[in-house]
N, C-alpha and C. Protein backbone atom coordinates (compact mmCIF):
# COMPACT_ATOMS: atom_id res chain seq x y z
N UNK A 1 6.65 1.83 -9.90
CA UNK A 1 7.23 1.08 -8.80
C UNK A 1 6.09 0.65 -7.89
N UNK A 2 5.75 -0.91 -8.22
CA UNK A 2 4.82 -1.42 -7.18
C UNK A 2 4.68 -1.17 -5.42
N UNK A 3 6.12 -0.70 -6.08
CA UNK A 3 6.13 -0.74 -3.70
C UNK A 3 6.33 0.94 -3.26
N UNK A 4 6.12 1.81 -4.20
CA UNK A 4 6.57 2.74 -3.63
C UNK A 4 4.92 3.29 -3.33
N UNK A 5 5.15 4.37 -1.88
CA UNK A 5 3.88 4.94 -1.16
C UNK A 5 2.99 5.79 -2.14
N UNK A 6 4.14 6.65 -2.67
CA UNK A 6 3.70 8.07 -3.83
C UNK A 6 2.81 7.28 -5.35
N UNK A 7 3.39 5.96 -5.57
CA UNK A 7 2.89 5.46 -6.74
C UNK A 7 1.46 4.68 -6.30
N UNK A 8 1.57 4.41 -5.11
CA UNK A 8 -0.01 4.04 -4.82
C UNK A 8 -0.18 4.85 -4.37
N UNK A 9 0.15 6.36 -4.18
CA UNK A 9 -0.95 7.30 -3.95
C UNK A 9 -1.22 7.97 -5.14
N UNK A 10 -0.65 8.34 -6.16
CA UNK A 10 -1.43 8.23 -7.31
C UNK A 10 -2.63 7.22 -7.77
N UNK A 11 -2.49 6.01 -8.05
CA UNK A 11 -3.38 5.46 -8.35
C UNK A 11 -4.55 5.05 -7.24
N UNK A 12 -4.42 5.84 -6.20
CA UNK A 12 -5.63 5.73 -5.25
C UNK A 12 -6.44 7.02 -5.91
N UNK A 13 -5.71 8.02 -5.62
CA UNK A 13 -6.32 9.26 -5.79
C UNK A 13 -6.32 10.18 -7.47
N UNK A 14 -6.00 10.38 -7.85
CA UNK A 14 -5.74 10.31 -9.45
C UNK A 14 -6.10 9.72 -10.84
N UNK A 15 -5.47 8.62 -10.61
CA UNK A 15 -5.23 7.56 -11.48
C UNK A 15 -7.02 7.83 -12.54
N UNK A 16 -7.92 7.09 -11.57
CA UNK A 16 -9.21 6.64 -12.21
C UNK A 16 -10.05 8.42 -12.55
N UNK A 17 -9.44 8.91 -12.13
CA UNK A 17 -10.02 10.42 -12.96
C UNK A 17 -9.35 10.83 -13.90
N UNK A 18 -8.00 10.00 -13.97
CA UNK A 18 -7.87 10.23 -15.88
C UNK A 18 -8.17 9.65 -16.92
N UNK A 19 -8.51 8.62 -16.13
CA UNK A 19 -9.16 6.94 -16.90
C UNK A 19 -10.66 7.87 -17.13
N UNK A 20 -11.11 8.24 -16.73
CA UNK A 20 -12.48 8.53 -16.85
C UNK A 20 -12.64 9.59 -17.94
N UNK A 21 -11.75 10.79 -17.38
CA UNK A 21 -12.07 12.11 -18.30
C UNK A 21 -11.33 12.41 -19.60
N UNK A 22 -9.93 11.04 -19.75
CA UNK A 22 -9.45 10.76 -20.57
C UNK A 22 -8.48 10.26 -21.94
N UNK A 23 -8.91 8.91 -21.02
CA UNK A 23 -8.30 7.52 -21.41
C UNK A 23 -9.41 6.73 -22.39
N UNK A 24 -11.10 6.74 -21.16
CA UNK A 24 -12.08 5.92 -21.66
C UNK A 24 -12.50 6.80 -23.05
N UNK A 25 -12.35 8.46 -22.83
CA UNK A 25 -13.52 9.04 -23.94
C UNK A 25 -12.46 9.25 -25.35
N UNK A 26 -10.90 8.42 -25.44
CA UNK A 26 -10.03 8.53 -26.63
C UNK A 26 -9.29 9.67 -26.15
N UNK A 27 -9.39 10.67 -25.90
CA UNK A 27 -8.39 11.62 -25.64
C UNK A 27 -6.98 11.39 -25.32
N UNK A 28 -6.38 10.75 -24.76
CA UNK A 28 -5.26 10.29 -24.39
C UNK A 28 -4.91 8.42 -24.38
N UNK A 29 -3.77 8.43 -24.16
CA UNK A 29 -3.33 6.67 -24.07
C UNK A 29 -2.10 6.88 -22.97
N UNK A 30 -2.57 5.70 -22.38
CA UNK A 30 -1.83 5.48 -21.21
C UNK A 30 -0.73 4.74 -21.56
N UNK A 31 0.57 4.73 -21.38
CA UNK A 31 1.53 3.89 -21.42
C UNK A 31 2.26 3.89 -20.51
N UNK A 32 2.19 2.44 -19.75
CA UNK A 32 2.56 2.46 -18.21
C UNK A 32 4.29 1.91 -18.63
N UNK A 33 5.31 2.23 -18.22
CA UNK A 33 6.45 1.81 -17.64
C UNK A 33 6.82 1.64 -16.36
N UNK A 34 8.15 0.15 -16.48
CA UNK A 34 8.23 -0.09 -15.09
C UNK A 34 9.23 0.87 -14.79
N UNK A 35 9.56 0.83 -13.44
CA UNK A 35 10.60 1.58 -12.67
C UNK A 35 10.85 1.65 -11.57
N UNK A 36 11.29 0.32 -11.47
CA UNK A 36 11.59 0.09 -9.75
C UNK A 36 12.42 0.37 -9.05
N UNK A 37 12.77 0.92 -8.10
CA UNK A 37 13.45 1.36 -7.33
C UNK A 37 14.09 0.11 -6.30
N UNK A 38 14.48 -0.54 -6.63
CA UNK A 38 15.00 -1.84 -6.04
C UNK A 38 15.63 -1.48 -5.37
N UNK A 39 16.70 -0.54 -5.31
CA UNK A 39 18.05 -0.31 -4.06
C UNK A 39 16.98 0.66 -2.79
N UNK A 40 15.77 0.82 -2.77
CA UNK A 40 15.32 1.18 -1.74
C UNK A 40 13.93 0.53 -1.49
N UNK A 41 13.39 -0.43 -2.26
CA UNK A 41 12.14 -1.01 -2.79
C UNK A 41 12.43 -2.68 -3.16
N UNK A 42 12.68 -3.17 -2.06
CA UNK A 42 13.02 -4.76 -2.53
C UNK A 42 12.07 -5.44 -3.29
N UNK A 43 11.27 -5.43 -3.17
CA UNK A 43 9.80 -6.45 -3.66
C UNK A 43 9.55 -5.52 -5.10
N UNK A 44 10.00 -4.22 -5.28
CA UNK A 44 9.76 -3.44 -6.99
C UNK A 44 9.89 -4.34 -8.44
N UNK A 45 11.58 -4.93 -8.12
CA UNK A 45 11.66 -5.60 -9.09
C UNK A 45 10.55 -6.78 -9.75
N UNK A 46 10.86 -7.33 -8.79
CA UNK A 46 9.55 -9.05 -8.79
C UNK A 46 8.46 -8.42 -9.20
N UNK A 47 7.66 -7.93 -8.56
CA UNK A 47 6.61 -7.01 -8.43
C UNK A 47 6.85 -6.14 -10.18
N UNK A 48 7.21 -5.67 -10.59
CA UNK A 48 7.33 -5.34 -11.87
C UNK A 48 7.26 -6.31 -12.84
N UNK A 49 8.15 -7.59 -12.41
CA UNK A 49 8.16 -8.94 -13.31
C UNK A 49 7.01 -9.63 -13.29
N UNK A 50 6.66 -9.76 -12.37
CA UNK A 50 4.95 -10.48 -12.06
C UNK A 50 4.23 -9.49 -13.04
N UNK A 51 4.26 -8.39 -12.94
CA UNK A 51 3.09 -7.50 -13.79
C UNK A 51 3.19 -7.71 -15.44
N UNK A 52 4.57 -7.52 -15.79
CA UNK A 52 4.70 -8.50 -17.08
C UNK A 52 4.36 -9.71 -17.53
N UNK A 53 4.77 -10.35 -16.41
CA UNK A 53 3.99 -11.94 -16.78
C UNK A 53 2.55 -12.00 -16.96
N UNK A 54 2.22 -11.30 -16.31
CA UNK A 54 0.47 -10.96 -16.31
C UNK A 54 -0.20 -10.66 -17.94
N UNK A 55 0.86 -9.68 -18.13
CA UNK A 55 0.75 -9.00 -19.17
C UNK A 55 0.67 -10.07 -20.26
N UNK A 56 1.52 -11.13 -19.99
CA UNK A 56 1.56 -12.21 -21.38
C UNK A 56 0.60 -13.13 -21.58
N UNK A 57 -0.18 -12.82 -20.43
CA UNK A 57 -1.61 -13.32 -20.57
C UNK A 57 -2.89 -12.46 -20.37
N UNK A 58 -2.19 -11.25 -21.29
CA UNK A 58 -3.31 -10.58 -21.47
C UNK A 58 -3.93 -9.89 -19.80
N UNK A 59 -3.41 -9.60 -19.03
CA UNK A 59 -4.15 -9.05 -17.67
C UNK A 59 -2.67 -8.32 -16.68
N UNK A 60 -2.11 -7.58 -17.36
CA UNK A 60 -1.09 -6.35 -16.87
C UNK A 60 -1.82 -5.83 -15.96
N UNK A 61 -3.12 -5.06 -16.34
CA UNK A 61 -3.50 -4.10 -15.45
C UNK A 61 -4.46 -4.63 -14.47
N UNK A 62 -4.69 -5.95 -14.57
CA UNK A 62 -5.69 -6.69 -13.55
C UNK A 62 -4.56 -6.93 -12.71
N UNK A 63 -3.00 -7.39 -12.72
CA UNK A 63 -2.08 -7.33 -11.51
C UNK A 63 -1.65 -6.28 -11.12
N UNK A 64 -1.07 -5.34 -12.27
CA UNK A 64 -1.13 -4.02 -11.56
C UNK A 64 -1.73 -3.74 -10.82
N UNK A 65 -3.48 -3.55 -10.67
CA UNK A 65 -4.40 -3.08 -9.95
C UNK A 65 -4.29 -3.57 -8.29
N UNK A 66 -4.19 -5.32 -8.89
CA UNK A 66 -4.02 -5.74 -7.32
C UNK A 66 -3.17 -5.79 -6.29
N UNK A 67 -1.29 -5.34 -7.07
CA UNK A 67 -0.58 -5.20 -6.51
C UNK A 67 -0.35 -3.74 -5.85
N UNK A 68 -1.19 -3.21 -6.54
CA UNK A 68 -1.34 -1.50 -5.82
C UNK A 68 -2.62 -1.70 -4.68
N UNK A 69 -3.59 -2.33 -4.50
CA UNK A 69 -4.38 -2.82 -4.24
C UNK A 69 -3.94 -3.66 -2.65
N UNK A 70 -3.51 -4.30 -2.90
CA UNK A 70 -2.98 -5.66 -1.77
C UNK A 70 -1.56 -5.32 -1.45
N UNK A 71 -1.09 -5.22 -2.08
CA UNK A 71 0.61 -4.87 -1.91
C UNK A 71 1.00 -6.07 -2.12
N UNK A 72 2.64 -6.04 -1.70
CA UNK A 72 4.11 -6.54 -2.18
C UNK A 72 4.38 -7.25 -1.30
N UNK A 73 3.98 -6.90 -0.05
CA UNK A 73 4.98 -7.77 1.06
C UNK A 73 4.21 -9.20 1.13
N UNK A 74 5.55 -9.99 0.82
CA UNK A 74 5.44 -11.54 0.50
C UNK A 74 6.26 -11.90 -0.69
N UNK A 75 6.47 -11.03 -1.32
CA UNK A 75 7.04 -10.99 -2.75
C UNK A 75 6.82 -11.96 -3.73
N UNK A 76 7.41 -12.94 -3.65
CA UNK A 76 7.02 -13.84 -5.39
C UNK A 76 6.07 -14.79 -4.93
N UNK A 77 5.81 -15.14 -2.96
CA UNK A 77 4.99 -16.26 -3.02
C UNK A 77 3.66 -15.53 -3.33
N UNK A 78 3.48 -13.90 -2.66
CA UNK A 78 2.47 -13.35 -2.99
C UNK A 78 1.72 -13.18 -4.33
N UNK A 79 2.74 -12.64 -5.28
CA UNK A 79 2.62 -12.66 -6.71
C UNK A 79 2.04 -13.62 -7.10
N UNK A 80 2.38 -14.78 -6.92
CA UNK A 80 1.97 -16.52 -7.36
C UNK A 80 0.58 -16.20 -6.78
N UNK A 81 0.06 -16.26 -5.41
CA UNK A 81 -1.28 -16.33 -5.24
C UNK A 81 -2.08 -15.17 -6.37
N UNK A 82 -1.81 -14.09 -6.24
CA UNK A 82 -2.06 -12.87 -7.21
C UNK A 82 -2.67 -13.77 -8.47
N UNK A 83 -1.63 -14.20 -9.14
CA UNK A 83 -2.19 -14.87 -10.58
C UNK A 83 -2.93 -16.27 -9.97
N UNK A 84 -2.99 -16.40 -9.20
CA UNK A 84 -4.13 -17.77 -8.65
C UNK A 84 -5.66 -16.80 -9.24
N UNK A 85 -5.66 -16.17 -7.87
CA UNK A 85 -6.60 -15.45 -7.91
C UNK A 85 -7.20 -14.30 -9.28
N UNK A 86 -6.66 -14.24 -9.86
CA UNK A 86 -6.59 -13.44 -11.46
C UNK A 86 -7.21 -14.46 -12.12
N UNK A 87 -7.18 -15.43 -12.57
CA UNK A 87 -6.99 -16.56 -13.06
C UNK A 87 -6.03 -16.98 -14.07
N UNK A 88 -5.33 -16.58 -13.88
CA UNK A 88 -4.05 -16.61 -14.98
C UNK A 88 -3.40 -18.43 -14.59
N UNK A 89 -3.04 -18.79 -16.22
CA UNK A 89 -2.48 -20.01 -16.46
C UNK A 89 -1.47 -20.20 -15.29
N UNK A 90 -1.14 -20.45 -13.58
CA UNK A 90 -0.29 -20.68 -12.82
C UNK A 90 0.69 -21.13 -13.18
N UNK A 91 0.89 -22.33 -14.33
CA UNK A 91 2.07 -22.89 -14.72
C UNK A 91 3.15 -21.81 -15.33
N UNK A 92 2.38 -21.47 -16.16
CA UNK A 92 2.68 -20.75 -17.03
C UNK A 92 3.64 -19.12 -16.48
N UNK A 93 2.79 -18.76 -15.49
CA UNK A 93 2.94 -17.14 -15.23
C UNK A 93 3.90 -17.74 -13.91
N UNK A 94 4.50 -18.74 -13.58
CA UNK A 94 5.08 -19.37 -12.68
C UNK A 94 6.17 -19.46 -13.10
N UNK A 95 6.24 -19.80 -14.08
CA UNK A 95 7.87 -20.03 -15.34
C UNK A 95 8.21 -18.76 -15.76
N UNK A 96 7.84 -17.80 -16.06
CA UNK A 96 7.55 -16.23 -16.46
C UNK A 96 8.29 -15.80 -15.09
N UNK A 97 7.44 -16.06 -14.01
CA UNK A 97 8.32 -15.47 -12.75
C UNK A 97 9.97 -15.81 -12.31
N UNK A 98 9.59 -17.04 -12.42
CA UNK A 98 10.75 -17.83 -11.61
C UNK A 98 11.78 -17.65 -12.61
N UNK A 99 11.70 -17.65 -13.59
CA UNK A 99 12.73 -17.48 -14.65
C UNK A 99 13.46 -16.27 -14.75
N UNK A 100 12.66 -15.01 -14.32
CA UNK A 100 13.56 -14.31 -15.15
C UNK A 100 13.42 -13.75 -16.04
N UNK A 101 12.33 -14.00 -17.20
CA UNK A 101 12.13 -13.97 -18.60
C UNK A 101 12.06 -12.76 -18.78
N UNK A 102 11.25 -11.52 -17.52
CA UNK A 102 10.54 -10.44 -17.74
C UNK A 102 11.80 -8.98 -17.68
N UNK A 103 12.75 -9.54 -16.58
CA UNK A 103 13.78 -8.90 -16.24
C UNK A 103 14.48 -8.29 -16.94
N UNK A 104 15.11 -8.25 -18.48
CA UNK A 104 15.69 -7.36 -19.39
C UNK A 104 13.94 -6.11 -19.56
N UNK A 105 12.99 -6.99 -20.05
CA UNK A 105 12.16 -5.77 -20.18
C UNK A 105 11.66 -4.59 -19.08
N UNK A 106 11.73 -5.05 -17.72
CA UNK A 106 11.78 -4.33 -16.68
C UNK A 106 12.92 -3.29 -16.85
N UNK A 107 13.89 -4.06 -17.02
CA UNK A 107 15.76 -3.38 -17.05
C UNK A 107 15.24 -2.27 -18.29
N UNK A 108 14.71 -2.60 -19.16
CA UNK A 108 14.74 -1.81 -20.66
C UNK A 108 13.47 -0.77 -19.99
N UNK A 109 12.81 -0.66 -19.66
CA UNK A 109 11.71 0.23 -19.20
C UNK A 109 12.49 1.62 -18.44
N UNK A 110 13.12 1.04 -17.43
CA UNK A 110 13.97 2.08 -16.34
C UNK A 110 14.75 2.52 -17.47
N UNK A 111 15.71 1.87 -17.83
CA UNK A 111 16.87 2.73 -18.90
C UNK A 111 16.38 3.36 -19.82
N UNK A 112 14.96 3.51 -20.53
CA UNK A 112 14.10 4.47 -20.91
C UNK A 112 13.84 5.41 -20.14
N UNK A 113 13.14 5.50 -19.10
CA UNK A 113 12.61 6.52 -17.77
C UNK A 113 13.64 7.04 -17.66
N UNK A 114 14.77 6.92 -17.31
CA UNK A 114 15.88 7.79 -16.98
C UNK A 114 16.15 8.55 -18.40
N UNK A 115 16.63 7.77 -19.80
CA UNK A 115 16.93 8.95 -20.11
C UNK A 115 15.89 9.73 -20.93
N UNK A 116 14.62 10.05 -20.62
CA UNK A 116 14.11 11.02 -20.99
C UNK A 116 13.85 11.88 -19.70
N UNK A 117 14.96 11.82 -18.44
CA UNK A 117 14.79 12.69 -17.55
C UNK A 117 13.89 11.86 -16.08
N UNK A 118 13.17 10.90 -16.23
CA UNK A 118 12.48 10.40 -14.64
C UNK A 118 13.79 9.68 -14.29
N UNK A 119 13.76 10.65 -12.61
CA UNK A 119 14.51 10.24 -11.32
C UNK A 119 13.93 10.04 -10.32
N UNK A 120 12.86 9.33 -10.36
CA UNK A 120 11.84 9.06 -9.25
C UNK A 120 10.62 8.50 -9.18
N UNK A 121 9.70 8.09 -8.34
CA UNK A 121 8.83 7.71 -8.51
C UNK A 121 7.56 8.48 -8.00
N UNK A 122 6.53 8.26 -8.95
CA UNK A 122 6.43 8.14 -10.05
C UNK A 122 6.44 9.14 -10.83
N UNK A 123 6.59 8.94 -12.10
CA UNK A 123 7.59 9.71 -12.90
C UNK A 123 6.61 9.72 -14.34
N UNK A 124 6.05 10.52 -14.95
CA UNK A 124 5.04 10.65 -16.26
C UNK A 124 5.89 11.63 -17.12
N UNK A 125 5.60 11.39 -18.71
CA UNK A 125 5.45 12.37 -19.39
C UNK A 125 4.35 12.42 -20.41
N UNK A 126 3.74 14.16 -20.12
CA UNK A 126 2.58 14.20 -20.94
C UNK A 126 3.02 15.16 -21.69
N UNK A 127 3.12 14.53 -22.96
CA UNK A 127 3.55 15.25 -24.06
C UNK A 127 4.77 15.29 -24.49
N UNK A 128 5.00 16.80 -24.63
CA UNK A 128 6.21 17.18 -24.13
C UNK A 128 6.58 17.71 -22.41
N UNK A 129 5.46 17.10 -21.65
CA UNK A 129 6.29 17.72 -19.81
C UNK A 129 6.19 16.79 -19.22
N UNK A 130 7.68 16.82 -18.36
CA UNK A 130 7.83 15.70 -17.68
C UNK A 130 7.03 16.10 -16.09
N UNK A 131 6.14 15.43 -15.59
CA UNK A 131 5.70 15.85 -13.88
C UNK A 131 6.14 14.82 -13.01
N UNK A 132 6.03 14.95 -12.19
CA UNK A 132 7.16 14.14 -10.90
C UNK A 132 6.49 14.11 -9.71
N UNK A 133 6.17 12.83 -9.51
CA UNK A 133 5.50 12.97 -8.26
C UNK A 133 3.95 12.34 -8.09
N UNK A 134 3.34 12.24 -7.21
CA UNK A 134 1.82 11.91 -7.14
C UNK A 134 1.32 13.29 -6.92
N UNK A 135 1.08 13.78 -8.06
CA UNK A 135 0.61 15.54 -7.94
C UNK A 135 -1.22 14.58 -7.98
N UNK A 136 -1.82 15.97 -7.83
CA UNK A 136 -2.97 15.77 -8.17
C UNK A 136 -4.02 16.02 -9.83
N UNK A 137 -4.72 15.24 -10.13
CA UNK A 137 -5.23 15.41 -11.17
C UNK A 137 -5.23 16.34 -11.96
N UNK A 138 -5.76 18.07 -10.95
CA UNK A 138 -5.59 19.01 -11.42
C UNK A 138 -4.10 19.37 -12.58
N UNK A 139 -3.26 19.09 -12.04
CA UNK A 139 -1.61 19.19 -12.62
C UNK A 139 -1.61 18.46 -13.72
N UNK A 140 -2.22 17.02 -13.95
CA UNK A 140 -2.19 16.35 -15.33
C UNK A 140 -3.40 16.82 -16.21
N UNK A 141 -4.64 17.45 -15.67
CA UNK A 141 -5.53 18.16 -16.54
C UNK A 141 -5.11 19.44 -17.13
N UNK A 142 -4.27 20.27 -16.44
CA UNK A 142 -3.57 21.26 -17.01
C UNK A 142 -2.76 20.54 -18.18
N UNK A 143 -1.76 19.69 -17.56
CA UNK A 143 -1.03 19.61 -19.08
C UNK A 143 -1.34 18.49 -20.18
N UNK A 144 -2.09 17.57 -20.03
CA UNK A 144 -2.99 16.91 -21.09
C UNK A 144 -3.62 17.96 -21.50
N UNK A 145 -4.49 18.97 -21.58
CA UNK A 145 -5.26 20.13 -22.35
C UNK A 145 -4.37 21.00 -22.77
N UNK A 146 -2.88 20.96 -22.23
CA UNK A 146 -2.45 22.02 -23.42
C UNK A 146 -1.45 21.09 -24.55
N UNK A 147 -1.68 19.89 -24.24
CA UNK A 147 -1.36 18.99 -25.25
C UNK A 147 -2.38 18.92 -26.57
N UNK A 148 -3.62 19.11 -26.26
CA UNK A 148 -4.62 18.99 -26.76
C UNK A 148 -5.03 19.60 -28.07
């Protein structure tokens, strides 16, 4: 959830120390799902759809980054500058937005997250354990190593 506090406080504090100790060295794979919290997170949805559109040009995690980065508030006109600045095809990731297109796969992401148990944001499973929350690194180095 692009707009929620706990999900950019993970990826402030967290995030790039698992990327480091292991994402970059093969040990693990990241697979990000959306999960927006729209009935308390207006800008989640869009903000999830923009990150897909991104995605169809190859740069998910270059909007991800910036929407955790810059934030939400502005919502789709913001997004639009977002892929200005990315350099992403504007026409293109413009029709992607405005349309709609991304919205069942957003929808299909959450109705995954829930039923393997996430009620919140943000919401991981490593392995077999589900953790909840913007814990700290320590908590996902414990259970990535006994995945291991």
């Amino acid at each position: 959830d692009f707009e929620c506090s706990f999900c950019a406080r993970f990826y402030d504090q967290t995030l790039a120390q698992i990327e480091e100790e292991y994402i970059k060295t093969g040990k693990v794979n990241l697979v990000y799902r959306d999960f927006p919290l729209s009935n308390i997170h207006p800008q989640a949805q869009k903000a999830a759809e923009a990150a897909e559109c991104a995605g169809e040009q190859g740069k998910f995690f270059e909007m991800h980054d910036k929407l955790f980065e810059d934030g939400v508030e502005g919502g789709v006109n913001t997004f639009k500058s977002y892929a200005k600045i990315l350099g992403l095809d504007t026409d293109d990731f413009d029709k992607c937005l405005d349309s709609g297109e991304m919205a069942n796969e957003v929808s299909n992401d959450l109705k995954d997250g829930s039923s393997v148990g996430i009620t919140g944001t943000p919401g991981f499973i490593v392995g077999t354990q589900k953790i909840s929350g913007a814990q700290p690194f320590s908590v996902f180095q414990t259970a990535i190593e006994a995945q291991l």
